[in-house]
Protein backbone atom coordinates (compact mmCIF):
# COMPACT_ATOMS: atom_id res chain seq x y z
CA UNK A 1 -19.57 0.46 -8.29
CA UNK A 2 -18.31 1.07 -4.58
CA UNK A 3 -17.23 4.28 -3.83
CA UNK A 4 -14.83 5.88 -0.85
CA UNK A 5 -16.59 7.05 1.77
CA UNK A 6 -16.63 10.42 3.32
CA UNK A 7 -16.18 8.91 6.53
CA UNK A 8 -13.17 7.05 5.28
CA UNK A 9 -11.77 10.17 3.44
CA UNK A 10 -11.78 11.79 6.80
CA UNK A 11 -9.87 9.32 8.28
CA UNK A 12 -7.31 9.37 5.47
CA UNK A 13 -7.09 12.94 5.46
CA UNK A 14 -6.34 13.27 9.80
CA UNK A 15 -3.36 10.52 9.82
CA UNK A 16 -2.01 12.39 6.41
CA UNK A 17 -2.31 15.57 8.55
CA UNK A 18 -0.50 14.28 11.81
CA UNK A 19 1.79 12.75 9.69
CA UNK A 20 2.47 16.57 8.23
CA UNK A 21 2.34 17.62 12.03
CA UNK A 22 5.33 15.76 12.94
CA UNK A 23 7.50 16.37 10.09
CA UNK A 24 6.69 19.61 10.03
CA UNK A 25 8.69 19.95 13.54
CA UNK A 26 11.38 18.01 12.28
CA UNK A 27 11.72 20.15 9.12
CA UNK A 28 14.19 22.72 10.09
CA UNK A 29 16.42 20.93 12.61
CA UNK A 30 16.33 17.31 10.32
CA UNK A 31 14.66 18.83 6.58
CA UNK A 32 17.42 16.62 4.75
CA UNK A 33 17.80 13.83 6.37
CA UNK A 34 16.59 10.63 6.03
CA UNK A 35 12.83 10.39 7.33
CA UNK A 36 13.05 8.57 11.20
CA UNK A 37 12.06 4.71 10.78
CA UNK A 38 8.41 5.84 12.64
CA UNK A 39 7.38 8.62 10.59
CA UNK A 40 8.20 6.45 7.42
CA UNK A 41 6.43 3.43 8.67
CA UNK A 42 3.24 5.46 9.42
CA UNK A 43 3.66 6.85 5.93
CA UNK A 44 4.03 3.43 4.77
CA UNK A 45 0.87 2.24 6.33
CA UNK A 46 -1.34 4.75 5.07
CA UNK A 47 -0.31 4.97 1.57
CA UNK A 48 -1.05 1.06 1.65
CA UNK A 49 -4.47 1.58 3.27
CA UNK A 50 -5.49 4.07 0.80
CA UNK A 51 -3.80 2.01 -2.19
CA UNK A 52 -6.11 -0.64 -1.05
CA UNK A 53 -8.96 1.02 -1.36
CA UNK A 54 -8.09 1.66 -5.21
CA UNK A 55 -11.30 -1.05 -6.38
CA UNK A 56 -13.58 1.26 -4.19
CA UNK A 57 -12.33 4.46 -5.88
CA UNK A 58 -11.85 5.03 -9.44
CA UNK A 59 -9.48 8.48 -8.95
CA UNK A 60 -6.94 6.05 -6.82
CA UNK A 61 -6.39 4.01 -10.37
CA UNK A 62 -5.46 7.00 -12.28
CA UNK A 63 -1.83 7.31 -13.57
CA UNK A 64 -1.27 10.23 -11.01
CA UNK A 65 -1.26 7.89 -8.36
CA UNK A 66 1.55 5.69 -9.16
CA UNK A 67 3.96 8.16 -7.64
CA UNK A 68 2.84 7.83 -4.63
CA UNK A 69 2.95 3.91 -4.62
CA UNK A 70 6.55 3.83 -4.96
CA UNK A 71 8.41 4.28 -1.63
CA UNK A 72 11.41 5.70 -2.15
CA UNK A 73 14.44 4.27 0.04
CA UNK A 74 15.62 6.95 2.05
CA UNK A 75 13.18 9.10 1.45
CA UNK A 76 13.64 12.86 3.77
CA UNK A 77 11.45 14.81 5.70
CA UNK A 78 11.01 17.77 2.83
CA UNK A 79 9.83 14.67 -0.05
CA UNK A 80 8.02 12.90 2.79
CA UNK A 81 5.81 16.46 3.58
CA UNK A 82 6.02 17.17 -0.38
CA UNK A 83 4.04 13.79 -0.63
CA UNK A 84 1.78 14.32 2.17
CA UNK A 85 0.93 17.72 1.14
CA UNK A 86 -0.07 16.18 -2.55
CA UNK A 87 -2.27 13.19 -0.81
CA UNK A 88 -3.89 15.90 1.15
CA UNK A 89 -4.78 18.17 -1.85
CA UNK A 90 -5.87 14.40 -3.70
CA UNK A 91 -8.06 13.22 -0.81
CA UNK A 92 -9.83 16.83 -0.18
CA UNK A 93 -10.73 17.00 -3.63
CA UNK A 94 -12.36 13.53 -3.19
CA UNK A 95 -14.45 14.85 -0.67
């Protein structure tokens, strides 16, 4: 069985945390309002890269993932670092 690697994890956990860098300076001006079309891209694009990496890593197929594969439409800063946060805390445990 393939397994993540640390090296990957890493790389997971520093676009999650940039990610959480720039809504976190959005957060008090724009905390409510829809997430800007970049931020939620870039979110987009790494929940797919670590969803892909679901045969390599067991934890990824557990039921407490499938939260986080659903995209919500119009989705706002405060959810998008809510689901950041979570991935975070998921990926560092991985480690």
């Amino acid at each position: 069985m393939s397994v993540l690697t640390e090296e990957r994890l890493i790389q997971f956990m520093k676009v999650t945390i940039d990610l959480q860098r720039d809504c976190l300076d959005r957060l008090i001006s724009e905390g409510t309002r829809p997430a800007p079309e970049s931020i939620l891209a870039r979110y987009q694009q790494l929940v797919r890269s670590i969803e892909a990496e679901k045969p390599n890593e067991m934890t990824l197929q557990e039921e407490g993932w499938t939260w986080i594969w659903t995209i919500g439409e119009g989705m706002n800063l405060i959810q998008l670092y809510g689901r950041l946060a979570w991935i975070n805390l998921q990926l560092l445990e991985l480690l």
